[in-house]
C-alpha atoms as a PDB file:
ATOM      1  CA  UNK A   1     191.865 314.215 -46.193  1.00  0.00           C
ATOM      2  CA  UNK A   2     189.653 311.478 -47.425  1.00  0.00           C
ATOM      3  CA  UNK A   3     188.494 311.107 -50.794  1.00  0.00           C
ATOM      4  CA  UNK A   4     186.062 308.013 -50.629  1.00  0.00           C
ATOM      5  CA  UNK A   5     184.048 305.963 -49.201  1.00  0.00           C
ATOM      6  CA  UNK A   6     181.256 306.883 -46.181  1.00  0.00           C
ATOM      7  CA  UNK A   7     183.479 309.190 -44.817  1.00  0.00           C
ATOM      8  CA  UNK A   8     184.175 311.092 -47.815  1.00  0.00           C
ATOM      9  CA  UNK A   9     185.720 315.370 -47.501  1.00  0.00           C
ATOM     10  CA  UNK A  10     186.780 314.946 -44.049  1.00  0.00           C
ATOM     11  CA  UNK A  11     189.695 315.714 -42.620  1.00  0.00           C
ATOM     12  CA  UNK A  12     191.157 313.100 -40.395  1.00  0.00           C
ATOM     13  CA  UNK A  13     194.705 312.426 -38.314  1.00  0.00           C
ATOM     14  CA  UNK A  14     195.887 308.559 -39.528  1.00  0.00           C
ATOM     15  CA  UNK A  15     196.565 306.332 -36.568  1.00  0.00           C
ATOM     16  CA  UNK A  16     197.241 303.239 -38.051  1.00  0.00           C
ATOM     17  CA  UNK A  17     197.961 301.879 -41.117  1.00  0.00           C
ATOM     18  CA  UNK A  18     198.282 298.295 -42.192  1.00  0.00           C
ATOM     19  CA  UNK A  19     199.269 296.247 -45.246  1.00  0.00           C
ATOM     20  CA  UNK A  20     196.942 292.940 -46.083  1.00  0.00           C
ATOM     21  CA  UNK A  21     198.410 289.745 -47.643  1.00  0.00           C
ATOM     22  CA  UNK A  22     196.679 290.480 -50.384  1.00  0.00           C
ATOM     23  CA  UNK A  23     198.218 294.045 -51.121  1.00  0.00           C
ATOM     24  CA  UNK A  24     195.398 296.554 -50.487  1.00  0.00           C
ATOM     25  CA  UNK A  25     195.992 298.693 -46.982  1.00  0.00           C
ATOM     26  CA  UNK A  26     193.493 299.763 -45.080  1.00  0.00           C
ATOM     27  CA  UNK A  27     194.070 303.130 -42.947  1.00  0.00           C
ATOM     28  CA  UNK A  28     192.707 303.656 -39.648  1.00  0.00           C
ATOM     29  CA  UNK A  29     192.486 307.762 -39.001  1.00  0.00           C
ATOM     30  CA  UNK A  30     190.589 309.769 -35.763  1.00  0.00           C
ATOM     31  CA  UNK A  31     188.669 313.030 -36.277  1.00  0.00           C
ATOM     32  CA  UNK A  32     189.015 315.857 -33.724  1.00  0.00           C
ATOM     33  CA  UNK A  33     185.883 314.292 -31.593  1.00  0.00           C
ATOM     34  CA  UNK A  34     188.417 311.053 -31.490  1.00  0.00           C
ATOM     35  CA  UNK A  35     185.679 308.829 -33.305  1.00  0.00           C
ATOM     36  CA  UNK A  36     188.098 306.183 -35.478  1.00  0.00           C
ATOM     37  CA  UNK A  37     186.936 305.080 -38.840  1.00  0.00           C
ATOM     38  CA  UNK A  38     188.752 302.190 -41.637  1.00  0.00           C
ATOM     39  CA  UNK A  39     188.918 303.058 -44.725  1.00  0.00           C
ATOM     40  CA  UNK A  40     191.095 301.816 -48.089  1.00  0.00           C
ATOM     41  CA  UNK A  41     194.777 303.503 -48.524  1.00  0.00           C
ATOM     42  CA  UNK A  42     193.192 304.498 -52.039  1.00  0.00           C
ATOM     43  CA  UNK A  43     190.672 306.791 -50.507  1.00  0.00           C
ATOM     44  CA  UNK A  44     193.200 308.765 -48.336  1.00  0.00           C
ATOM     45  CA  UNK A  45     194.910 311.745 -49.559  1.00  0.00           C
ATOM     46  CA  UNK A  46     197.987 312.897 -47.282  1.00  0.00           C
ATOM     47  CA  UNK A  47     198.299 316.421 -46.605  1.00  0.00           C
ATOM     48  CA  UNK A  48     200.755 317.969 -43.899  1.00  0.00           C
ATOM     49  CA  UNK A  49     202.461 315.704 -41.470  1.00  0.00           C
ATOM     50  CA  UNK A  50     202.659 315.393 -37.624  1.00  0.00           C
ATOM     51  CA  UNK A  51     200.015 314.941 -35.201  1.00  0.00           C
ATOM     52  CA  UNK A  52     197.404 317.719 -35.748  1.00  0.00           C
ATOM     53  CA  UNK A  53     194.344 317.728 -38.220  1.00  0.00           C
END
């Protein structure tokens, strides 16, 4: 689920997720149409686990 940024209250599989030099991580996730969005680890909250929305 993501709780910020432009694409805020969706809910989204995470397909990447990388750690900066600089310590923030940015999270790439994929809706169900398979459109992929970047967004901040601090505007992604984790719920369930595996590969389905």
């Amino acid at each position: 689920m993501v709780t910020g940024g432009r694409i805020r209250d969706q809910a989204e599989t995470i397909s990447n997720w990388e750690r900066q030099k600089d310590g923030i991580g940015t999270i790439h996730v994929q809706d169900t149409t398979g459109r992929e969005d970047v967004t901040c680890l601090g505007n992604v909250y984790t719920i369930g686990k595996g590969v389905a929305p």
